[in-house]
N, C-alpha and C. Protein backbone atom coordinates (compact mmCIF):
# COMPACT_ATOMS: atom_id res chain seq x y z
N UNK A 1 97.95 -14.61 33.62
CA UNK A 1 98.83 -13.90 32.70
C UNK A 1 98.74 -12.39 32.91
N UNK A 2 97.52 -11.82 33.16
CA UNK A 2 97.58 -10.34 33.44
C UNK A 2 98.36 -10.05 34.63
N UNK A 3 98.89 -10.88 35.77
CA UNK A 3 99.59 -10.13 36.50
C UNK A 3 100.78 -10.02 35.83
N UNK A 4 101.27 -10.67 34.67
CA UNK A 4 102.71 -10.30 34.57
C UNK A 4 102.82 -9.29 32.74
N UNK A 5 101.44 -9.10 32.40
CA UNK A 5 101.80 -8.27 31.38
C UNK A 5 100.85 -7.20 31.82
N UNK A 6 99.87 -6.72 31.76
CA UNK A 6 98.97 -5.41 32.16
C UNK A 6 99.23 -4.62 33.87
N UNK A 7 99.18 -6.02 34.65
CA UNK A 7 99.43 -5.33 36.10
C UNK A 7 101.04 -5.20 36.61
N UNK A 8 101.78 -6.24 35.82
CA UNK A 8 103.00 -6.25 36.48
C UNK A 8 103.42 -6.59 37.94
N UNK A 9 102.32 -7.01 38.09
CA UNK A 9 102.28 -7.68 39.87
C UNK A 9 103.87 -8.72 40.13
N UNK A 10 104.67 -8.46 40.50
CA UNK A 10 105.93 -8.91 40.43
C UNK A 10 105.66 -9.89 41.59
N UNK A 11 104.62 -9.63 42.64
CA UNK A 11 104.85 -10.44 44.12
C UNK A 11 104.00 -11.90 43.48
N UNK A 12 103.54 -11.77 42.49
CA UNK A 12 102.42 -13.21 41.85
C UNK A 12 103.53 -14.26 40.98
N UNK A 13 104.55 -13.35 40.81
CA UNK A 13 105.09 -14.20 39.28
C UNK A 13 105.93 -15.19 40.05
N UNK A 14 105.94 -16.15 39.12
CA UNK A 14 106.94 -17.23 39.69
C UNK A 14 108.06 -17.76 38.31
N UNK A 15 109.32 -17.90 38.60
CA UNK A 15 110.11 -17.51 37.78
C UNK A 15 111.37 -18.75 38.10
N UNK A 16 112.36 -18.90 36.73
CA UNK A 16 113.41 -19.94 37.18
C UNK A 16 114.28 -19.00 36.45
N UNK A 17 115.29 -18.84 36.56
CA UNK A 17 116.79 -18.53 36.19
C UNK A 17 117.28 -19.92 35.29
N UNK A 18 117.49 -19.63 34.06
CA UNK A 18 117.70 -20.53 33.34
C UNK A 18 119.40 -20.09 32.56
N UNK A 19 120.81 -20.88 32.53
CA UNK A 19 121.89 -20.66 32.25
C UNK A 19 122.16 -21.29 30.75
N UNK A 20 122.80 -21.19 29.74
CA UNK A 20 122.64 -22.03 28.92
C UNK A 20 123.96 -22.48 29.40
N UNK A 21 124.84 -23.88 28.64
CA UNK A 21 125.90 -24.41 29.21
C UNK A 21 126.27 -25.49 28.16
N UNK A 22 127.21 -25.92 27.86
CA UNK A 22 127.57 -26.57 27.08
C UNK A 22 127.20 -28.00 27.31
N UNK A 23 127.26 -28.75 25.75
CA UNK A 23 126.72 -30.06 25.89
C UNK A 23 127.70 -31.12 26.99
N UNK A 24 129.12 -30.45 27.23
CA UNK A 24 129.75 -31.66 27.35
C UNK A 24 129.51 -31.28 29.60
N UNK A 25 128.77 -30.43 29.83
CA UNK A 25 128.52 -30.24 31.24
C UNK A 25 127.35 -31.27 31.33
N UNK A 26 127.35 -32.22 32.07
CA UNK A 26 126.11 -33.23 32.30
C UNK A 26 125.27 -32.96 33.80
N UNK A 27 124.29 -33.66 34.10
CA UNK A 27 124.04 -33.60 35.48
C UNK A 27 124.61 -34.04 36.39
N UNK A 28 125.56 -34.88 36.32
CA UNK A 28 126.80 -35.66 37.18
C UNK A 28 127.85 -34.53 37.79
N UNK A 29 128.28 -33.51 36.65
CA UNK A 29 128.84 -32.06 36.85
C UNK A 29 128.69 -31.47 37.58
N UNK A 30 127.27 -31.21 37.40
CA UNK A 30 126.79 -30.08 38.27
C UNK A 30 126.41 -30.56 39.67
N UNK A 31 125.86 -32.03 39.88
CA UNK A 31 125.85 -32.28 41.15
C UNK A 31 127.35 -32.23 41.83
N UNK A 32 128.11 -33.16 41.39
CA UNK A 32 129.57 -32.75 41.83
C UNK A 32 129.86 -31.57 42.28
N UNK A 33 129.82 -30.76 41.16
CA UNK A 33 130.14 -29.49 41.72
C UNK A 33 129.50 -28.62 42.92
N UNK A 34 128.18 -29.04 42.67
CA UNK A 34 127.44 -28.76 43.80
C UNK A 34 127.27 -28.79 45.58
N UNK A 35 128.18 -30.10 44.95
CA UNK A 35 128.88 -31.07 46.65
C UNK A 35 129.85 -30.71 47.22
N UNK A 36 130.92 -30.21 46.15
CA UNK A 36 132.31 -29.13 45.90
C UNK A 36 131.82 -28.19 46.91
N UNK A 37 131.54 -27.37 46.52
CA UNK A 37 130.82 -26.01 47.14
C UNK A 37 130.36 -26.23 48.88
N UNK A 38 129.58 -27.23 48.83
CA UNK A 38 128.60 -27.24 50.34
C UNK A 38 130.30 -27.80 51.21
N UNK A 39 131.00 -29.00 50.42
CA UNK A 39 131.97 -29.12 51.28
C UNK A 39 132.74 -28.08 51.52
N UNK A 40 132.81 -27.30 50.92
CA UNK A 40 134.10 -25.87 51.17
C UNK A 40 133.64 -25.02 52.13
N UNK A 41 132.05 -25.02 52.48
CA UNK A 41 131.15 -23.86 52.74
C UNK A 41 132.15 -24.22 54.91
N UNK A 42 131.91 -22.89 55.63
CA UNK A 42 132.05 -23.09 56.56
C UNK A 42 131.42 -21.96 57.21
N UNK A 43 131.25 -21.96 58.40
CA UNK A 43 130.29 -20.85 59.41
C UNK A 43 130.99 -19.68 58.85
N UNK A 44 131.56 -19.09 58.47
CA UNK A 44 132.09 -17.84 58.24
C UNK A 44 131.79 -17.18 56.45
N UNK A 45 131.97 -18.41 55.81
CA UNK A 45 131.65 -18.15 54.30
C UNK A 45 130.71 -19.86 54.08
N UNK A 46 129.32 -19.36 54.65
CA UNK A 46 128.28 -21.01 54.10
C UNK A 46 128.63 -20.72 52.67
N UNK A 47 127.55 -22.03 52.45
CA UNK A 47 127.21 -22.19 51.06
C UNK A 47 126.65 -21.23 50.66
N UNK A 48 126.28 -21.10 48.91
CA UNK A 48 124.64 -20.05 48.62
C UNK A 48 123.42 -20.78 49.25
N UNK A 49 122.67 -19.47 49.60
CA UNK A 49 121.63 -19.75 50.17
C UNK A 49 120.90 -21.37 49.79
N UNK A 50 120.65 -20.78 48.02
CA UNK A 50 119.90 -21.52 47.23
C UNK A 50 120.57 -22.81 46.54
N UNK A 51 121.48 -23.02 47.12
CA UNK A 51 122.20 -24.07 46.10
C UNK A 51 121.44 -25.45 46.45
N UNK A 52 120.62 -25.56 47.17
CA UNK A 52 119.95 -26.90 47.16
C UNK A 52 118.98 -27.08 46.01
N UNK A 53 118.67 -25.66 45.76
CA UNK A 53 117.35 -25.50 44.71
C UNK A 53 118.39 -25.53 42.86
N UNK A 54 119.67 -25.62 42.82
CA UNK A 54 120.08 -25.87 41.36
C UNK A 54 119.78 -27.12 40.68
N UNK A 55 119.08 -27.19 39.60
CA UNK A 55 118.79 -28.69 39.10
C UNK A 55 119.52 -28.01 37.70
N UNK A 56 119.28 -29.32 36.94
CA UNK A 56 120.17 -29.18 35.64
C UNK A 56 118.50 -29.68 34.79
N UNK A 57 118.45 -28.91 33.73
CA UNK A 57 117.00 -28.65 33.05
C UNK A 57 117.18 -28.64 31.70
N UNK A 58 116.96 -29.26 30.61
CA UNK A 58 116.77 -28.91 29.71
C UNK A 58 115.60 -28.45 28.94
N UNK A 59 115.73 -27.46 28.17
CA UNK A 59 114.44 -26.22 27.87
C UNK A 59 114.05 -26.35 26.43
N UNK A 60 113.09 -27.57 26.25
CA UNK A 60 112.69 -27.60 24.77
C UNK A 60 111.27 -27.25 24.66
N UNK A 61 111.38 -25.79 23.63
CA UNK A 61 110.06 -24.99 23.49
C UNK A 61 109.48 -25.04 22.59
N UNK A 62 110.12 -25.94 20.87
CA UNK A 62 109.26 -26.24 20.18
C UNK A 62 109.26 -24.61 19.45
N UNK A 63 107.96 -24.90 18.79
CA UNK A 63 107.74 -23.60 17.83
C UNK A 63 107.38 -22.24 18.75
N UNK A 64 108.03 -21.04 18.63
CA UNK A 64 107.56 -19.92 19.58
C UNK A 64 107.46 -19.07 19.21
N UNK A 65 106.77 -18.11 18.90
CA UNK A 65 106.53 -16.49 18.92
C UNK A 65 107.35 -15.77 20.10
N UNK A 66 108.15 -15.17 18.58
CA UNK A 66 109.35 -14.26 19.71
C UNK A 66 109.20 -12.83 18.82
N UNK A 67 110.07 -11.91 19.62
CA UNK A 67 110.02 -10.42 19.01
C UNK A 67 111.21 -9.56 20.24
N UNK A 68 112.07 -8.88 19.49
CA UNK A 68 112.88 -8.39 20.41
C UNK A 68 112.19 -7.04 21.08
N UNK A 69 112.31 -6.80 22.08
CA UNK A 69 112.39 -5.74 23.24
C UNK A 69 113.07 -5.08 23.48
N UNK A 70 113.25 -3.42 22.78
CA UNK A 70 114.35 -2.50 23.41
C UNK A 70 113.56 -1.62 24.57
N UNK A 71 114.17 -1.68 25.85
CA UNK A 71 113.76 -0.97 26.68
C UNK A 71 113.72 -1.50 28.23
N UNK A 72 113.47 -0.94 29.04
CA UNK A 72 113.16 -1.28 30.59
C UNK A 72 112.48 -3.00 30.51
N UNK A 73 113.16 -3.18 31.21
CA UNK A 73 111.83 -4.59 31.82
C UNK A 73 110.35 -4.35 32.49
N UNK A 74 110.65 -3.29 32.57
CA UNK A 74 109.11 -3.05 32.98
C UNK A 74 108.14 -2.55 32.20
N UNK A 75 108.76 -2.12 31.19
CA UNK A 75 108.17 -1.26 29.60
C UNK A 75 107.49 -2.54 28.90
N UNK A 76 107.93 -4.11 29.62
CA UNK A 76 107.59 -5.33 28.55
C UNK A 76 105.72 -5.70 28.44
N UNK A 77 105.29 -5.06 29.23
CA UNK A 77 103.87 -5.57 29.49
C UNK A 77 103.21 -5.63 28.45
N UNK A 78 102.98 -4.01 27.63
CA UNK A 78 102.36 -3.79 26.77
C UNK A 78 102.54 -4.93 25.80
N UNK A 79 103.93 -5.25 25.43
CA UNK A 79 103.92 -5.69 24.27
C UNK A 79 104.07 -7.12 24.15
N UNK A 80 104.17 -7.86 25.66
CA UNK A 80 103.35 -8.85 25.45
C UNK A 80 102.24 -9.18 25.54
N UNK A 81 101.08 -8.03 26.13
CA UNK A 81 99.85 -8.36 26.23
C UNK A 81 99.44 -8.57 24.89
N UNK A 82 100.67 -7.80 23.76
CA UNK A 82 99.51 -7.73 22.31
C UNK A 82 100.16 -9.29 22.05
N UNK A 83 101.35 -9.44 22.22
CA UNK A 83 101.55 -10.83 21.78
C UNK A 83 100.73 -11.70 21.71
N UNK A 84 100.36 -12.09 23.15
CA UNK A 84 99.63 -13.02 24.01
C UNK A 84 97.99 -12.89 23.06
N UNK A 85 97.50 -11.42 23.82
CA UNK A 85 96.10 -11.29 23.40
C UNK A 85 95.91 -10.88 21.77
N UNK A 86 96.43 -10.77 21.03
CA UNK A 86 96.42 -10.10 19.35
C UNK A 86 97.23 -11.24 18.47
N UNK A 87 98.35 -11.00 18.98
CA UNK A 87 99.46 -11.92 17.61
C UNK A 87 99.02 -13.17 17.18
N UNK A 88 98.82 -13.63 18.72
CA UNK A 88 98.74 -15.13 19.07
C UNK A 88 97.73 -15.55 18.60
N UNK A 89 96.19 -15.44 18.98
CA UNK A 89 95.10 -15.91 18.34
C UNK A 89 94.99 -15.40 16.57
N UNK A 90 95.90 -13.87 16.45
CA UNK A 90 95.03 -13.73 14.91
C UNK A 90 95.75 -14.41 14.04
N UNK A 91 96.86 -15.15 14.28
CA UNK A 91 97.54 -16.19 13.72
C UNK A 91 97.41 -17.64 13.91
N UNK A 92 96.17 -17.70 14.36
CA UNK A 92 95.60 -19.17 14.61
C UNK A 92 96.58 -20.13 15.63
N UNK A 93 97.33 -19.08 16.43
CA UNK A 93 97.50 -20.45 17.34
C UNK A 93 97.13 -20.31 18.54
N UNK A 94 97.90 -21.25 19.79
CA UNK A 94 97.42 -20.81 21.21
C UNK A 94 99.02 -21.25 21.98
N UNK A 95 98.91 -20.31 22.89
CA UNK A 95 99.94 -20.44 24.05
C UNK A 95 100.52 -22.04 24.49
N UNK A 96 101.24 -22.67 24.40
CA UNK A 96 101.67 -23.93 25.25
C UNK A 96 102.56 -24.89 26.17
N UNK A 97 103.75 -23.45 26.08
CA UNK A 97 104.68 -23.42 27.21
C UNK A 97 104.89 -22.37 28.21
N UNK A 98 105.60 -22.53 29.00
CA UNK A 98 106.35 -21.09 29.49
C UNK A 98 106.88 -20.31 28.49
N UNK A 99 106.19 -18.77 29.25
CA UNK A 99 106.77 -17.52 28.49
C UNK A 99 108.39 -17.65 29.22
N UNK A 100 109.03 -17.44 28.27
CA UNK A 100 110.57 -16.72 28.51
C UNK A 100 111.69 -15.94 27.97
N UNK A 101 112.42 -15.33 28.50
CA UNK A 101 113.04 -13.96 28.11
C UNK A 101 114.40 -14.89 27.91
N UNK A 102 115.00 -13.56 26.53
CA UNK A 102 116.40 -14.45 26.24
C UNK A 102 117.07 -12.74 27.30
N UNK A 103 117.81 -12.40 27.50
CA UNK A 103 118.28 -11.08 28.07
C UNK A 103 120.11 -11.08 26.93
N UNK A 104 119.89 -9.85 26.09
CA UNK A 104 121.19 -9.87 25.46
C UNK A 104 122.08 -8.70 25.96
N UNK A 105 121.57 -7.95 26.87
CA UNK A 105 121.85 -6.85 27.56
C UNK A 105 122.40 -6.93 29.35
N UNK A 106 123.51 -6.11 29.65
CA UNK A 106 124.31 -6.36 30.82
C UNK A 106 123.23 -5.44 31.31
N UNK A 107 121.85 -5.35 32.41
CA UNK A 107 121.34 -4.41 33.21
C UNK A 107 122.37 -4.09 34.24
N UNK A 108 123.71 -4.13 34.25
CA UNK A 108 123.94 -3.53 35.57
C UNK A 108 125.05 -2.48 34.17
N UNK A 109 124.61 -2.45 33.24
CA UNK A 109 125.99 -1.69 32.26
C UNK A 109 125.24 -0.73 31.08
N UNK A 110 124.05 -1.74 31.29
CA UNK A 110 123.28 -0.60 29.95
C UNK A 110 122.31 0.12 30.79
N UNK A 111 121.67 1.21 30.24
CA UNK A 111 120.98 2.41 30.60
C UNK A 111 119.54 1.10 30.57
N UNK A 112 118.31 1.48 31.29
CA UNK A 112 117.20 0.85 31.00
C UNK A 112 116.66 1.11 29.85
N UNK A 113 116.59 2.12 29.04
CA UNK A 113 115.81 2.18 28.20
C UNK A 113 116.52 1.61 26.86
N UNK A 114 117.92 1.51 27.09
CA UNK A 114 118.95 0.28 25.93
C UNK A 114 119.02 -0.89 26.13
N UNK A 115 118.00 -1.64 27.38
CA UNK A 115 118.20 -3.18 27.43
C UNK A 115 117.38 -3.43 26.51
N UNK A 116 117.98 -4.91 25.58
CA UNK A 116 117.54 -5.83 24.40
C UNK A 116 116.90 -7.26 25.41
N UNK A 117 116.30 -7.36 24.82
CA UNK A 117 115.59 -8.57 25.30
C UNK A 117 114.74 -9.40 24.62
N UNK A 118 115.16 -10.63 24.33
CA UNK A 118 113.97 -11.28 23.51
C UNK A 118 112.92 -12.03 23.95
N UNK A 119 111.59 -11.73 23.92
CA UNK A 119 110.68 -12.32 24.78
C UNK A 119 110.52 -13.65 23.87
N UNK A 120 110.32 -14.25 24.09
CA UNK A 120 109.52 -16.04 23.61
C UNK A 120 108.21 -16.46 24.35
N UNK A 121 107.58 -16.74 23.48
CA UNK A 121 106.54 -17.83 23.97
C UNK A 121 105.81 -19.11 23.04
N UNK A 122 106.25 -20.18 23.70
CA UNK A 122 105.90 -21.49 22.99
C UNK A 122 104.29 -21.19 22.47
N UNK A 123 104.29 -22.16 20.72
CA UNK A 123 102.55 -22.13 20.33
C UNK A 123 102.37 -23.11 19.99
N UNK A 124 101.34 -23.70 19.54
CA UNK A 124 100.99 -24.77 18.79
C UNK A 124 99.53 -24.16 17.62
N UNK A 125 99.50 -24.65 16.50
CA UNK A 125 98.21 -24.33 16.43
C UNK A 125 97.23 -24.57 16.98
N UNK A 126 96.38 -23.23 16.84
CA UNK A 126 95.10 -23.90 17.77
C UNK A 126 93.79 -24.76 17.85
């Protein structure tokens, strides 16, 4: 956990891109569509790189300690270290999913220090 809140070691973290999508898109959809794509792809315009790596996921986190974030993504360390190391235990619980970010902010439109961001992290008591 300290590489991604105190050190910020970005080359350690390992990370998924998560879309939200409506109920009536199934995994049948997205493979389809997926097949769509590779068939269209040709030597001049392939496929995306990564499109072998799209799965369809659903993300149930249960009870979580969240708190919004105005500022840089890189400004987030501090204040999840207190999450993690302060909030979390002096409220009797413990960590039990993936940490994850909601992002309510366009980074290619807002200034860094105006991105909103809501951090989450699943608990259980401890």
């Amino acid at each position: 956990m300290a590489a991604f809140t105190s050190a910020r070691d970005k080359s350690r973290w390992e990370w998924t891109l998560l879309l939200l999508v409506p109920d009536w898109i199934d995994r049948a959809l997205v493979e389809r569509t997926a097949d769509a794509v590779r068939a269209k792809a040709t030597r001049a315009k392939p496929a995306p790189a990564r499109l072998d790596e799209i799965r369809f996921e659903v993300l149930e986190e249960g009870r979580c300690v969240q708190t919004l974030h105005v500022g840089s993504y890189d400004d987030e360390g501090p204040v999840l270290e207190r999450m993690h190391e302060e909030f979390i235990p002096a409220n009797g619980l413990r960590m039990t999913g993936r940490h994850h970010e909601i992002y309510l902010s366009d980074a290619r439109r807002v200034a860094p220090e105006r991105l909103r961001t809501i951090l989450r992290q699943p608990v259980a008591s401890a």
